[in-house]
C-alpha atoms as a PDB file:
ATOM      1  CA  UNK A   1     -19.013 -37.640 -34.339  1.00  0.00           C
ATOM      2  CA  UNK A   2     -21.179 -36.429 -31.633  1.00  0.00           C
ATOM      3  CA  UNK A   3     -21.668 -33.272 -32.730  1.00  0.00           C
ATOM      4  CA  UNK A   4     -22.428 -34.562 -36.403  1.00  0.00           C
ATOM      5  CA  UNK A   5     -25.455 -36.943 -34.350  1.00  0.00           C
ATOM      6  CA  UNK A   6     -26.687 -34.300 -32.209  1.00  0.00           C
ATOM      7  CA  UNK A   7     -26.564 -32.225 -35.253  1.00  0.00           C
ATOM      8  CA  UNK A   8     -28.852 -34.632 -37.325  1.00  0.00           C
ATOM      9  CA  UNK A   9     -31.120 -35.405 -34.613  1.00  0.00           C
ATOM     10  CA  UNK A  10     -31.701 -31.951 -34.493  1.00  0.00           C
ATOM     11  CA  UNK A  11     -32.660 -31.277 -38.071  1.00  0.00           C
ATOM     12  CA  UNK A  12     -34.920 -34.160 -37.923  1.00  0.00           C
ATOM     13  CA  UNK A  13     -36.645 -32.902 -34.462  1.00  0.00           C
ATOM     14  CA  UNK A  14     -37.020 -29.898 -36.523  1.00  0.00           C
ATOM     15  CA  UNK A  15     -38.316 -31.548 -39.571  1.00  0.00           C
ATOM     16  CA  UNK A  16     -40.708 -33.555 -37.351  1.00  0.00           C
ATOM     17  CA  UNK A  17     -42.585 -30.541 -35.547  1.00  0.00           C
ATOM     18  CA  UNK A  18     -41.501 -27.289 -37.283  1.00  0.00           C
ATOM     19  CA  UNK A  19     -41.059 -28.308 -40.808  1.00  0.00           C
ATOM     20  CA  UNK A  20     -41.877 -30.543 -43.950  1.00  0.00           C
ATOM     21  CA  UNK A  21     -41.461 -33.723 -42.393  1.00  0.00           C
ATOM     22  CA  UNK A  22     -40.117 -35.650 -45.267  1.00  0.00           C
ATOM     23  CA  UNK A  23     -37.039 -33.613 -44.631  1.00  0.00           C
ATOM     24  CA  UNK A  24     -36.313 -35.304 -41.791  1.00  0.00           C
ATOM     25  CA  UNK A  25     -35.978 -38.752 -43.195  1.00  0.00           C
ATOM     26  CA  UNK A  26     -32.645 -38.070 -44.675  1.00  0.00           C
ATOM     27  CA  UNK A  27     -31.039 -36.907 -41.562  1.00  0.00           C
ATOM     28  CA  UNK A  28     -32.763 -39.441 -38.895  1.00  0.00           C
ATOM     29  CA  UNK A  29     -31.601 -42.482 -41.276  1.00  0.00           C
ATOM     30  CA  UNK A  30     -27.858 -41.258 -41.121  1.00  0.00           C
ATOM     31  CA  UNK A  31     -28.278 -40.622 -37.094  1.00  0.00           C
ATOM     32  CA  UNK A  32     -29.653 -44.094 -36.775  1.00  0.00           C
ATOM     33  CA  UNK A  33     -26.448 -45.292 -38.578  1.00  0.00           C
ATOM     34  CA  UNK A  34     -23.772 -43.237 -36.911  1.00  0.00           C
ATOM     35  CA  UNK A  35     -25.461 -44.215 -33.041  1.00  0.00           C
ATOM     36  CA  UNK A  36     -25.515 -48.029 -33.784  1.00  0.00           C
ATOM     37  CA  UNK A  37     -22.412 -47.817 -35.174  1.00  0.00           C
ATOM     38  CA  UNK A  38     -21.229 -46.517 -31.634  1.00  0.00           C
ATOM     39  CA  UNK A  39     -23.708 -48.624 -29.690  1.00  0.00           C
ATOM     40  CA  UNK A  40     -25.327 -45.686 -28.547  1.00  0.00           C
ATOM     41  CA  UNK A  41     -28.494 -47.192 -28.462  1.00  0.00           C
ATOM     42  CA  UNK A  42     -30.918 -44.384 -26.416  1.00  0.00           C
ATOM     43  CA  UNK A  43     -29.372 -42.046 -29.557  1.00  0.00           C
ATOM     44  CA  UNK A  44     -30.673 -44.866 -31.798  1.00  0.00           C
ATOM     45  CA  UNK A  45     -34.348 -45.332 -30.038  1.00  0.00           C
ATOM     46  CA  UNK A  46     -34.371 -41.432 -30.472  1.00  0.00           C
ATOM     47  CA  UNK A  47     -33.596 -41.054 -33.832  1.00  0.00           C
ATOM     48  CA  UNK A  48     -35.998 -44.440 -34.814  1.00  0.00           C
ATOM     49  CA  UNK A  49     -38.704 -42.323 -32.710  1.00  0.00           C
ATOM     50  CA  UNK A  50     -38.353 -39.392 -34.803  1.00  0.00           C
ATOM     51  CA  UNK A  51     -38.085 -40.689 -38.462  1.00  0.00           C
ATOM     52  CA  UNK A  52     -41.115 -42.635 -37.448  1.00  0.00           C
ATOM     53  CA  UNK A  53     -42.677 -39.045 -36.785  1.00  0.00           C
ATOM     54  CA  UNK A  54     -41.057 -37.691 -39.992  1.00  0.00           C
ATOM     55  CA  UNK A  55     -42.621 -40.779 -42.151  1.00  0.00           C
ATOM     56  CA  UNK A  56     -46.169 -41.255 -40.719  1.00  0.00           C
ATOM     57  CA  UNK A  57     -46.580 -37.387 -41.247  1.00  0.00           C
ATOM     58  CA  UNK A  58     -46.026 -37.674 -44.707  1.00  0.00           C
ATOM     59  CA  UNK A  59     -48.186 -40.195 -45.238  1.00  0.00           C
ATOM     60  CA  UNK A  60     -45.330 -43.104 -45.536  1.00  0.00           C
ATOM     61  CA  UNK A  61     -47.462 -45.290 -42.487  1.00  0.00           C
ATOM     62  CA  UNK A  62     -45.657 -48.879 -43.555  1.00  0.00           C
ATOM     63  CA  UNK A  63     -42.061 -46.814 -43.236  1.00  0.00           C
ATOM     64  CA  UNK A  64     -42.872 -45.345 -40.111  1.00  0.00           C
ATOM     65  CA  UNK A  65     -44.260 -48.482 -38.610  1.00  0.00           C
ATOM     66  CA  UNK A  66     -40.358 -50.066 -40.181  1.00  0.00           C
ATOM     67  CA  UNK A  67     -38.435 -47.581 -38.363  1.00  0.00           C
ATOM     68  CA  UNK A  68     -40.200 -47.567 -35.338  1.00  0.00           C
ATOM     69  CA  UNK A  69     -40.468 -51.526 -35.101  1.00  0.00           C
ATOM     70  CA  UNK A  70     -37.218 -52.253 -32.973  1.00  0.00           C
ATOM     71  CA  UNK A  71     -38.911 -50.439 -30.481  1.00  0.00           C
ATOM     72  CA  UNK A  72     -42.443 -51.388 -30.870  1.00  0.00           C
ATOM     73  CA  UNK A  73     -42.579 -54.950 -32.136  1.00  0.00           C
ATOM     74  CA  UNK A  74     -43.355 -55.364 -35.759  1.00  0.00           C
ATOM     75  CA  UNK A  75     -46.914 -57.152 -35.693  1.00  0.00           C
ATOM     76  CA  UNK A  76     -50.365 -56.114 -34.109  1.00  0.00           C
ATOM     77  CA  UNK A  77     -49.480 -57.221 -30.376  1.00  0.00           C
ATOM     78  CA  UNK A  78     -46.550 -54.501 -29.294  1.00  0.00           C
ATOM     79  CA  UNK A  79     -43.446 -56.303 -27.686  1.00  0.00           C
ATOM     80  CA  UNK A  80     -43.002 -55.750 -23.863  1.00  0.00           C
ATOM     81  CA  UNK A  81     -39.418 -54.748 -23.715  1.00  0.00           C
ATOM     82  CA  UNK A  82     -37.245 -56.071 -20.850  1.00  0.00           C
ATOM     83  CA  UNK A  83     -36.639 -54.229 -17.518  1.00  0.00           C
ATOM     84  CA  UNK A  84     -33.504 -54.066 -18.375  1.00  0.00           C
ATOM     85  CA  UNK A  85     -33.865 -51.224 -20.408  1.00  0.00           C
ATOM     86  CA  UNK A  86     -32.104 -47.909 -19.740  1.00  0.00           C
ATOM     87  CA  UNK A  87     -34.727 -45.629 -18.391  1.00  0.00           C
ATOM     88  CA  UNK A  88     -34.064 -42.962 -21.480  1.00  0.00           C
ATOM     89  CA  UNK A  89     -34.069 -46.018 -23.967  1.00  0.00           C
ATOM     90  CA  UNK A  90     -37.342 -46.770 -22.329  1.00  0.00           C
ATOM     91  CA  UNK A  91     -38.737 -43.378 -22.866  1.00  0.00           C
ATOM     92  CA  UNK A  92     -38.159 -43.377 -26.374  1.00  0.00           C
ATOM     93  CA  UNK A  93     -39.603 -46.986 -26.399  1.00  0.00           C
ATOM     94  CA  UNK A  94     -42.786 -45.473 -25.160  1.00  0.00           C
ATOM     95  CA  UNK A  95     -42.687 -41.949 -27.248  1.00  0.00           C
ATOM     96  CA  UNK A  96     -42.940 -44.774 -30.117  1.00  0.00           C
ATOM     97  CA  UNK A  97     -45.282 -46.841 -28.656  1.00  0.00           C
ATOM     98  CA  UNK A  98     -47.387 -44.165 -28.985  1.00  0.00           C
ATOM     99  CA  UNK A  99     -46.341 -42.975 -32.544  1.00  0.00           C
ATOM    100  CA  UNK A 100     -47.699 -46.528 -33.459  1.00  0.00           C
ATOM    101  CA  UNK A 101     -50.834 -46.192 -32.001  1.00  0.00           C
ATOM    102  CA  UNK A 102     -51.226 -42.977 -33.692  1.00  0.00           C
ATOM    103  CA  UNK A 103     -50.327 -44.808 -37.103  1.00  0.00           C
ATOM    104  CA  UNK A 104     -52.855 -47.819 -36.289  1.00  0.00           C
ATOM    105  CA  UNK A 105     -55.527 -45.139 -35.602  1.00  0.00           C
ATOM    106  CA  UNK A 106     -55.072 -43.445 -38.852  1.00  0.00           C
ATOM    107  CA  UNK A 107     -55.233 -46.756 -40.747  1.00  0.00           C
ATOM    108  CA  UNK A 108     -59.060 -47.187 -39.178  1.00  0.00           C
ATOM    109  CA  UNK A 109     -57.349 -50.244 -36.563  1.00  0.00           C
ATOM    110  CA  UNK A 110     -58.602 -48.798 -33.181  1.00  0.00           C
ATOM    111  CA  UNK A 111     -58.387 -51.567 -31.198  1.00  0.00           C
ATOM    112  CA  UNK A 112     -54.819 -52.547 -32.166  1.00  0.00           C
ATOM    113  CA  UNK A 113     -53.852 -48.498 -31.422  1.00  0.00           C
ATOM    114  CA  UNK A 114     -55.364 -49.293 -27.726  1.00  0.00           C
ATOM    115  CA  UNK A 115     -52.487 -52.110 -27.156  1.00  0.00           C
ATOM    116  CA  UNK A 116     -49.957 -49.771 -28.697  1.00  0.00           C
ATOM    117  CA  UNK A 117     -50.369 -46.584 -26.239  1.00  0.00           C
ATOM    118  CA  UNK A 118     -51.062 -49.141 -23.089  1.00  0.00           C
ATOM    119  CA  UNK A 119     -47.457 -50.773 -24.233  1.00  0.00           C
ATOM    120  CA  UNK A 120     -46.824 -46.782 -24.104  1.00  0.00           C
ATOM    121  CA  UNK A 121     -48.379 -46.026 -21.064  1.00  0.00           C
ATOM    122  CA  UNK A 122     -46.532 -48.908 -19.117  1.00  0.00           C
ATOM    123  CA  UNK A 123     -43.263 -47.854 -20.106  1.00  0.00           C
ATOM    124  CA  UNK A 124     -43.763 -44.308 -19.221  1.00  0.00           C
ATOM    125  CA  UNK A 125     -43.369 -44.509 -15.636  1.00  0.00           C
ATOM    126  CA  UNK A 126     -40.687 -42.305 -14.815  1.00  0.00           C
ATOM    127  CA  UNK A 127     -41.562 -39.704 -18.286  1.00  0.00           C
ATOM    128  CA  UNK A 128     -44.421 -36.860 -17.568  1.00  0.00           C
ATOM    129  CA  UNK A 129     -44.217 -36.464 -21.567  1.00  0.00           C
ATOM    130  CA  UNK A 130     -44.254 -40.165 -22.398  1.00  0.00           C
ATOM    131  CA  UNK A 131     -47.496 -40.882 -20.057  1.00  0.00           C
ATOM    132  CA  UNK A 132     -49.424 -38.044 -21.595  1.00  0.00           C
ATOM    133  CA  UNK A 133     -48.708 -39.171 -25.403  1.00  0.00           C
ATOM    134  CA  UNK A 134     -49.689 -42.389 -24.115  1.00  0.00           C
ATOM    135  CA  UNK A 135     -53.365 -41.543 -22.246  1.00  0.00           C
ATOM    136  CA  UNK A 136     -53.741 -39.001 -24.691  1.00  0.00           C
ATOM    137  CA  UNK A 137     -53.875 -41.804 -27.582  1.00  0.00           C
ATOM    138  CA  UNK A 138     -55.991 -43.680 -24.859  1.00  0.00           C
ATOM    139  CA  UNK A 139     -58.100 -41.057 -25.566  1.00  0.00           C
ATOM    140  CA  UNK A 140     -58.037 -40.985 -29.501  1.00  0.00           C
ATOM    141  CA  UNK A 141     -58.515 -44.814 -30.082  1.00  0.00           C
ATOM    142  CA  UNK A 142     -61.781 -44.676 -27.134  1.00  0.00           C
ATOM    143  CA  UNK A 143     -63.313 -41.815 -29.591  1.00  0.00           C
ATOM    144  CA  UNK A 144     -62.359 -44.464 -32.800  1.00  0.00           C
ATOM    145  CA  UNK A 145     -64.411 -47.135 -30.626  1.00  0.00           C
ATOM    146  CA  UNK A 146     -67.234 -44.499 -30.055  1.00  0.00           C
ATOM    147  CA  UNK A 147     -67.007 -44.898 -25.670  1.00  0.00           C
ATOM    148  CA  UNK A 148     -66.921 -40.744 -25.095  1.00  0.00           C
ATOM    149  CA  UNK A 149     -66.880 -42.106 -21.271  1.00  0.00           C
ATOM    150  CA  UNK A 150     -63.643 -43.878 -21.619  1.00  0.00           C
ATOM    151  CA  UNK A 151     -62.415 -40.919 -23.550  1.00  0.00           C
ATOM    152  CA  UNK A 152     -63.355 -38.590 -21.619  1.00  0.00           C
ATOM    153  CA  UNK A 153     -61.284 -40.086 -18.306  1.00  0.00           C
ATOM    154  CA  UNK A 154     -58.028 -40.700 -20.245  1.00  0.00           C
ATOM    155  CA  UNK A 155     -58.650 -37.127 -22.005  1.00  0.00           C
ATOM    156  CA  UNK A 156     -58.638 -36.022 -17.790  1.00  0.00           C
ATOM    157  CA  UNK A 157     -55.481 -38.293 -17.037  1.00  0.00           C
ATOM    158  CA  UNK A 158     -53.406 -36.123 -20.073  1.00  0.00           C
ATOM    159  CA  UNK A 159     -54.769 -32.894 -19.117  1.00  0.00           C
ATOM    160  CA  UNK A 160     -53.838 -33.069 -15.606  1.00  0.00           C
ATOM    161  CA  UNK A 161     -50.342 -33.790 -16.800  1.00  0.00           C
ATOM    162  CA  UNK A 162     -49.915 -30.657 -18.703  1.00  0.00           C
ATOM    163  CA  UNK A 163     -51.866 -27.849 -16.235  1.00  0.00           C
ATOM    164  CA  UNK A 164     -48.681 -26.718 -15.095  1.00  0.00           C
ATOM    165  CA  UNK A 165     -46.401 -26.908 -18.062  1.00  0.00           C
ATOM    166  CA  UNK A 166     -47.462 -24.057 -20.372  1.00  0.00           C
ATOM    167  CA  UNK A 167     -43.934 -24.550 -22.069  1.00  0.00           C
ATOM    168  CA  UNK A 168     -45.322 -27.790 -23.695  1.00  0.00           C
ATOM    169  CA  UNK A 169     -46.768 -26.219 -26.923  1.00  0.00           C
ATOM    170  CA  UNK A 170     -46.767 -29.410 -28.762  1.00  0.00           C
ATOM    171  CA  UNK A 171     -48.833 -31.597 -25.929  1.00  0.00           C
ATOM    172  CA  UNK A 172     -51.656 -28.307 -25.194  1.00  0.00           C
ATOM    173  CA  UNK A 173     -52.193 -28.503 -29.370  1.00  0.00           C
ATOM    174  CA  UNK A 174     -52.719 -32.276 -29.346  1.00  0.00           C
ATOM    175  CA  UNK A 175     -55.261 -32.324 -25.870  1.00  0.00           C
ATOM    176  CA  UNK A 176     -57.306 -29.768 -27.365  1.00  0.00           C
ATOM    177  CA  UNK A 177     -57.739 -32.111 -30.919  1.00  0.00           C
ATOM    178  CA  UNK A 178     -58.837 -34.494 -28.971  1.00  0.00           C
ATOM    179  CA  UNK A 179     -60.925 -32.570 -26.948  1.00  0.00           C
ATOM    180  CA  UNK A 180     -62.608 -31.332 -30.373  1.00  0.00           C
ATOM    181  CA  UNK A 181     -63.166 -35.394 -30.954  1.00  0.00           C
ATOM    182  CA  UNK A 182     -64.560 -35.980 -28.131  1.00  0.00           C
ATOM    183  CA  UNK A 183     -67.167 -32.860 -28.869  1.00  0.00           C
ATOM    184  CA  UNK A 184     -67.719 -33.772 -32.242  1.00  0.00           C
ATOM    185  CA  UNK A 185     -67.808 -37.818 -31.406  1.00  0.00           C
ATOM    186  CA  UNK A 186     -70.572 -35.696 -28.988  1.00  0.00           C
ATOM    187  CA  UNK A 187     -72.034 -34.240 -31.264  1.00  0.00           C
ATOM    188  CA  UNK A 188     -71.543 -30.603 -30.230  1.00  0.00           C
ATOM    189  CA  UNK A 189     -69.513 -28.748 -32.866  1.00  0.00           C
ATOM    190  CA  UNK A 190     -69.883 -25.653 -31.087  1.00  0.00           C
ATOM    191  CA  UNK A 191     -67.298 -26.565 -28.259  1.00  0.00           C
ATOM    192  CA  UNK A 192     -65.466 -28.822 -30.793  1.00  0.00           C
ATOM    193  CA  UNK A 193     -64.660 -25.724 -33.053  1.00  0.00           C
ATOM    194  CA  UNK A 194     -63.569 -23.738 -29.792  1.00  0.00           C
ATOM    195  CA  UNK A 195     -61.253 -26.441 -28.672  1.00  0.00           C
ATOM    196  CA  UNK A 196     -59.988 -26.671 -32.594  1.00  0.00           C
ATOM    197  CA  UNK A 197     -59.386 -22.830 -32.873  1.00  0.00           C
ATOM    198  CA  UNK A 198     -57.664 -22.851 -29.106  1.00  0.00           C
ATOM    199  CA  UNK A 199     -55.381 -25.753 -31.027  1.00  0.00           C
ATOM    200  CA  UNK A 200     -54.627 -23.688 -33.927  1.00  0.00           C
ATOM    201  CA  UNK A 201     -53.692 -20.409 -31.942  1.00  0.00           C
ATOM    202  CA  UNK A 202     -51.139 -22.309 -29.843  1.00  0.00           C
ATOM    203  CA  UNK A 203     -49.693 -24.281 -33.044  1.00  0.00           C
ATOM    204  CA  UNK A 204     -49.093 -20.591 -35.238  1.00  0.00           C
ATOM    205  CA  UNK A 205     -47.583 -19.137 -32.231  1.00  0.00           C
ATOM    206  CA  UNK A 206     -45.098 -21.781 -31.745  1.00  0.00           C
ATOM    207  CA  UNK A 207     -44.318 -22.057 -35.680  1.00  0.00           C
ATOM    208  CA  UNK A 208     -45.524 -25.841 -36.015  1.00  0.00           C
ATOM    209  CA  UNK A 209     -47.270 -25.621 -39.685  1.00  0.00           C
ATOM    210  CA  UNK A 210     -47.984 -29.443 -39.993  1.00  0.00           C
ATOM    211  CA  UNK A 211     -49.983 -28.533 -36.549  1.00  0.00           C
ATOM    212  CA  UNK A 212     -51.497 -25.493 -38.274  1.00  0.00           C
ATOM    213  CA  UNK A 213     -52.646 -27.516 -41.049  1.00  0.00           C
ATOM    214  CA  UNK A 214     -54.398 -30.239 -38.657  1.00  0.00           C
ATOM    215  CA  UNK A 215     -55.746 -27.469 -36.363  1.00  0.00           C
ATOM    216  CA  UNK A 216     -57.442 -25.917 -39.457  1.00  0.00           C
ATOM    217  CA  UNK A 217     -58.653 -29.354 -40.593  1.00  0.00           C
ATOM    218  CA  UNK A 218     -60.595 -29.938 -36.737  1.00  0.00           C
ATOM    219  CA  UNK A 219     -61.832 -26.381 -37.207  1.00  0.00           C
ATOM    220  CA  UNK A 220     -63.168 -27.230 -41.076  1.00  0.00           C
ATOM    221  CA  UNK A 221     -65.041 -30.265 -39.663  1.00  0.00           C
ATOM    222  CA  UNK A 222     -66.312 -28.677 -36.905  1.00  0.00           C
ATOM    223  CA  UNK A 223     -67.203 -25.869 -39.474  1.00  0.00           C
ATOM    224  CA  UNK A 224     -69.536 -28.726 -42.082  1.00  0.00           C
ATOM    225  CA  UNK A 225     -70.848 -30.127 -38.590  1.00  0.00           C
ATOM    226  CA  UNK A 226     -71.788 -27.212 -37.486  1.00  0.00           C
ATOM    227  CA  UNK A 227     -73.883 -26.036 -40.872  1.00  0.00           C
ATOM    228  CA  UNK A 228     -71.086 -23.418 -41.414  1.00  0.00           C
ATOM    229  CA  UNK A 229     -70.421 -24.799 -44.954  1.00  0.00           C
ATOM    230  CA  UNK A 230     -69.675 -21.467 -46.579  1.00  0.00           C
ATOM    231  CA  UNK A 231     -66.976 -20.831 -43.920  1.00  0.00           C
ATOM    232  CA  UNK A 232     -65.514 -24.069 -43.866  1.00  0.00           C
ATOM    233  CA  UNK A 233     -64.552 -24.039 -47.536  1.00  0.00           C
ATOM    234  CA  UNK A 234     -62.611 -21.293 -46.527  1.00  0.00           C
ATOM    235  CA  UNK A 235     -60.899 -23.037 -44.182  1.00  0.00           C
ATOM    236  CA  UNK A 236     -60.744 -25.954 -45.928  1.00  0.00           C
ATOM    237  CA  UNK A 237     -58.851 -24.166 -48.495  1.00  0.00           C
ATOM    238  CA  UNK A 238     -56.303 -23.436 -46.595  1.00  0.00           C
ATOM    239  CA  UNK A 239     -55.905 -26.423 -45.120  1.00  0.00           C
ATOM    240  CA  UNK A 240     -55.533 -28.056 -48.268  1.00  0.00           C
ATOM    241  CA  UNK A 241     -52.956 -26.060 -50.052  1.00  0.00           C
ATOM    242  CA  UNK A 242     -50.953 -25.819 -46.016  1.00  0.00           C
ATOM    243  CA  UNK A 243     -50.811 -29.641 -46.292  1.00  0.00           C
ATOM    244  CA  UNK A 244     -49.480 -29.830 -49.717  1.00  0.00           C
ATOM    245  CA  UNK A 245     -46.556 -27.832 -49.387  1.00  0.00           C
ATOM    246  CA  UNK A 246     -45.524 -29.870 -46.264  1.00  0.00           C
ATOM    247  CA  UNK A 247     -46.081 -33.098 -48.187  1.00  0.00           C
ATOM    248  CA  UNK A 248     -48.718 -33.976 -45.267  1.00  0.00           C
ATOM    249  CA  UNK A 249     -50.524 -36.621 -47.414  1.00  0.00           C
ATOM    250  CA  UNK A 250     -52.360 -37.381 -44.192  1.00  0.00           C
ATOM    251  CA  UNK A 251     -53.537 -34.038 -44.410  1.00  0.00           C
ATOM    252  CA  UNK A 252     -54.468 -33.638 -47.643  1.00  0.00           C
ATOM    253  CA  UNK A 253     -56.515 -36.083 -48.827  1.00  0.00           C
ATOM    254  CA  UNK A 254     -59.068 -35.381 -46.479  1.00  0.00           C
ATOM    255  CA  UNK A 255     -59.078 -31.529 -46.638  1.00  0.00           C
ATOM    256  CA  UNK A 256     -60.286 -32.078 -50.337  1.00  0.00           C
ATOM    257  CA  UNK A 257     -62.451 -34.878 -50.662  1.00  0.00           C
ATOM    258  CA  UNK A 258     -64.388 -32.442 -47.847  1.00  0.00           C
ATOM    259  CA  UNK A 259     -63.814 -29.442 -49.694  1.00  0.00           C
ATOM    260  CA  UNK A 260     -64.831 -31.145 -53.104  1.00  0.00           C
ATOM    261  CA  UNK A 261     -68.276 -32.286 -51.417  1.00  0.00           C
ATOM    262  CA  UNK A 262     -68.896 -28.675 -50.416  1.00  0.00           C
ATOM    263  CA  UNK A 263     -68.035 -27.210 -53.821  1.00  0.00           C
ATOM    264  CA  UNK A 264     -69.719 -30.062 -55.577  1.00  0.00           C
ATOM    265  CA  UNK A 265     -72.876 -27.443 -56.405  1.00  0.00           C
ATOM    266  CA  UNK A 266     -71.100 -24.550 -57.466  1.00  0.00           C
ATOM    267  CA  UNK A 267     -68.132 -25.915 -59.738  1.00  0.00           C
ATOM    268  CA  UNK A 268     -68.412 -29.397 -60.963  1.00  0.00           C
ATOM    269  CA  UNK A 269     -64.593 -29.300 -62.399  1.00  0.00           C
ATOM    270  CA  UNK A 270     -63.204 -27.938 -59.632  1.00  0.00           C
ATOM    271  CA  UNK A 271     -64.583 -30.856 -57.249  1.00  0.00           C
ATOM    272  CA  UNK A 272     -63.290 -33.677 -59.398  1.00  0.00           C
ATOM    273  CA  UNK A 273     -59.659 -32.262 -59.449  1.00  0.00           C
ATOM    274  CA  UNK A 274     -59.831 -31.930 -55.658  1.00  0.00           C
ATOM    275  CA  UNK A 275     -61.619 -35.617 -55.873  1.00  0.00           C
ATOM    276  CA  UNK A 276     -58.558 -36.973 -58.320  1.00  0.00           C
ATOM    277  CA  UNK A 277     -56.124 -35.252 -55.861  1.00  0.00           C
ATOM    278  CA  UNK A 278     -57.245 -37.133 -52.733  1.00  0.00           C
ATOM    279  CA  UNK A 279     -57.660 -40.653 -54.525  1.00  0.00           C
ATOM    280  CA  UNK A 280     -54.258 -39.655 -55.408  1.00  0.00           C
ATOM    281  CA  UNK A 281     -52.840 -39.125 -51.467  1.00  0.00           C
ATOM    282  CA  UNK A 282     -54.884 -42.001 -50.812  1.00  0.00           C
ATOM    283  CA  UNK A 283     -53.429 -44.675 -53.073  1.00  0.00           C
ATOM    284  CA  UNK A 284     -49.898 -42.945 -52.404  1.00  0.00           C
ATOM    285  CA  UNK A 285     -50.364 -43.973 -48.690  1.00  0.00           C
ATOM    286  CA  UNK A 286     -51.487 -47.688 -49.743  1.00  0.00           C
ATOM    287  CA  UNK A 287     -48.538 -48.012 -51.865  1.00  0.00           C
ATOM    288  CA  UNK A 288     -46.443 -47.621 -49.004  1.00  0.00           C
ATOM    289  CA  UNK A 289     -48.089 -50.276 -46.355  1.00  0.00           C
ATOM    290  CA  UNK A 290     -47.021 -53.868 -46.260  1.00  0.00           C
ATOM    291  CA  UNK A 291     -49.609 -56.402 -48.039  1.00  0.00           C
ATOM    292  CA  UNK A 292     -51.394 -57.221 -44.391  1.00  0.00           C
ATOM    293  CA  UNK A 293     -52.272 -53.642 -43.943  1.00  0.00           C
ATOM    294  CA  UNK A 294     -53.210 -52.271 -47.559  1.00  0.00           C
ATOM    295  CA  UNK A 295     -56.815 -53.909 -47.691  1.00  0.00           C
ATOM    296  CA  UNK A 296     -57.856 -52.750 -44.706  1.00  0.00           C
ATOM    297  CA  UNK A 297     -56.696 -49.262 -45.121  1.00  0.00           C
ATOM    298  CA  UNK A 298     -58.429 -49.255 -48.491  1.00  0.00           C
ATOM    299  CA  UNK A 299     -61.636 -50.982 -47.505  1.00  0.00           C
ATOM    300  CA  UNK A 300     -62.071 -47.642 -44.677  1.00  0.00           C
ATOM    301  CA  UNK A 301     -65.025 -46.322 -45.020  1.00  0.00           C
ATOM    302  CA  UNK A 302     -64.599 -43.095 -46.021  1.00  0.00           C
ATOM    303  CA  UNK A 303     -61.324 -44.160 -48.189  1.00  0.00           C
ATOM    304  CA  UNK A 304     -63.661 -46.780 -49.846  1.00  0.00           C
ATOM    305  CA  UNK A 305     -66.259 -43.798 -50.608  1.00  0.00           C
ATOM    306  CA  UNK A 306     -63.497 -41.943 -51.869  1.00  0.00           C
ATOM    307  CA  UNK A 307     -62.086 -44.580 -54.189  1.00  0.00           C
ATOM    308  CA  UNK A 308     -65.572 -45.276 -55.650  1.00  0.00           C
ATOM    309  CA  UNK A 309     -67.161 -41.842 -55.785  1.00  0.00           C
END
């Protein structure tokens, strides 16, 4: 039975960073089975950390936020976990803490993401990995709440975490998205697009296409912010049709309701099919939340414009 857990984990770890996430669920919901079955319960906070990866990068938010909810609390105020935690079961606590706060952020709840990745941050205390996902998200929900200052320092507090670990493909794609926030939250797409394409070149050469795909989509914006509208399409593009074939709904709808603005003047059909297919990731992400979380996530501004264009 161990080897049939480490097994699954595996695929889903897999699924999670190097492959259509969706195809992770499968596996991660049978490892969650087989460790509480055994009581191994750091197995269990792993493979709960994971699926909520595997879900929230398809676009399944209210799932994600299900899975990962044992180790997060399941409302807006994360649940401090007791010290005596085992120090891996903590890590994972915190790995999900921040998976959370990435979640919240993507639903347009900044200031609920904040309490997630400091519930992150205080349970990293022993984890190099776990402290960066956790000031890293610091980092993410200050450029939601438009403080670049704030951002900038717990952008500073990740980085120095990762100078010396080159090996850590996944962490040196993620600083330099939010270093292209933090430029375009600047307003200065030029060093927003380097940052972005930096991102991207890491992401191919480690074989991470859902990272691909959100590289291309920081390079795209910085691209339209930059006047570059011809080139962005381009990128755009590809962006679009990466994110579909890894079911990246989060992905997606974005990549086209930008592409469809920029093509808007040249081919009229062609921008309401790429409008019809972002409503359509859109609404498929509402469908999943819970009832508290669906009007909010609809009433964001740019899914609102979306919705009513």
């Amino acid at each position: 039975m161990a080897e049939e857990l480490a097994q699954l984990l595996a695929t889903g770890e897999r699924a999670a960073f190097h492959g259509r996430p969706a195809d992770g669920a499968g596996p991660l919901e049978q490892a969650m089975t087989l460790a509480s079955a055994r009581g191994l319960r750091a197995e269990s906070a792993a493979a709960r950390w994971l699926a909520g990866v595997c879900h929230g990068a398809a676009g399944a938010y209210g799932t994600a936020l299900v899975r990962l909810a044992p180790l997060t609390g399941d409302g807006d105020v994360p649940r401090w976990d007791p010290p005596e935690r085992a120090e891996e079961e903590r890590l994972f606590a915190s790995l999900a803490g921040a998976t959370a706060a990435s979640l919240q952020r993507q639903l347009g709840r900044h200031e609920v993401a904040r309490a997630f990745d400091s519930y992150a941050l205080t349970l990293a205390t022993s984890s190099p990995e776990a402290a960066f996902d956790a000031h890293l998200g610091l980092a993410a929900d200050a450029v939601g709440l438009a403080d670049p200052d704030w951002a900038r320092r717990s952008w500073n507090e990740a980085s120095a975490l990762v100078a010396e670990r080159a090996e850590w493909w996944r962490q040196h794609v993620r600083l330099d998205w939010v270093a292209a926030e933090i430029a375009l939250l600047e307003e200065d797409p030029p060093r927003a697009l380097a940052s972005a394409t930096a991102a991207l070149a890491v992401a191919e050469r480690s074989g991470a296409p859902r990272h691909v795909a959100k590289s291309l989509l920081f390079i795209g914006v910085s691209q339209v912010q930059d006047g570059q509208d011809e080139v962005a399409q381009a990128t755009l593009r590809r962006t679009s049709v990466l994110a579909e074939s890894l079911g990246a709904l989060p992905l997606l709808w974005p990549s086209r309701a930008m592409l469809a603005t920029l093509v808007a003047d040249q081919d009229l059909a062609l921008a309401a099919d790429l409008v019809a297919s972002a409503r359509t990731a859109v609404l498929a992400i509402a469908g999943d939340l819970p009832e508290r979380l669906r009007p909010g996530w609809l009433a964001r501004p740019d899914v609102a414009g979306l919705l009513e264009a």
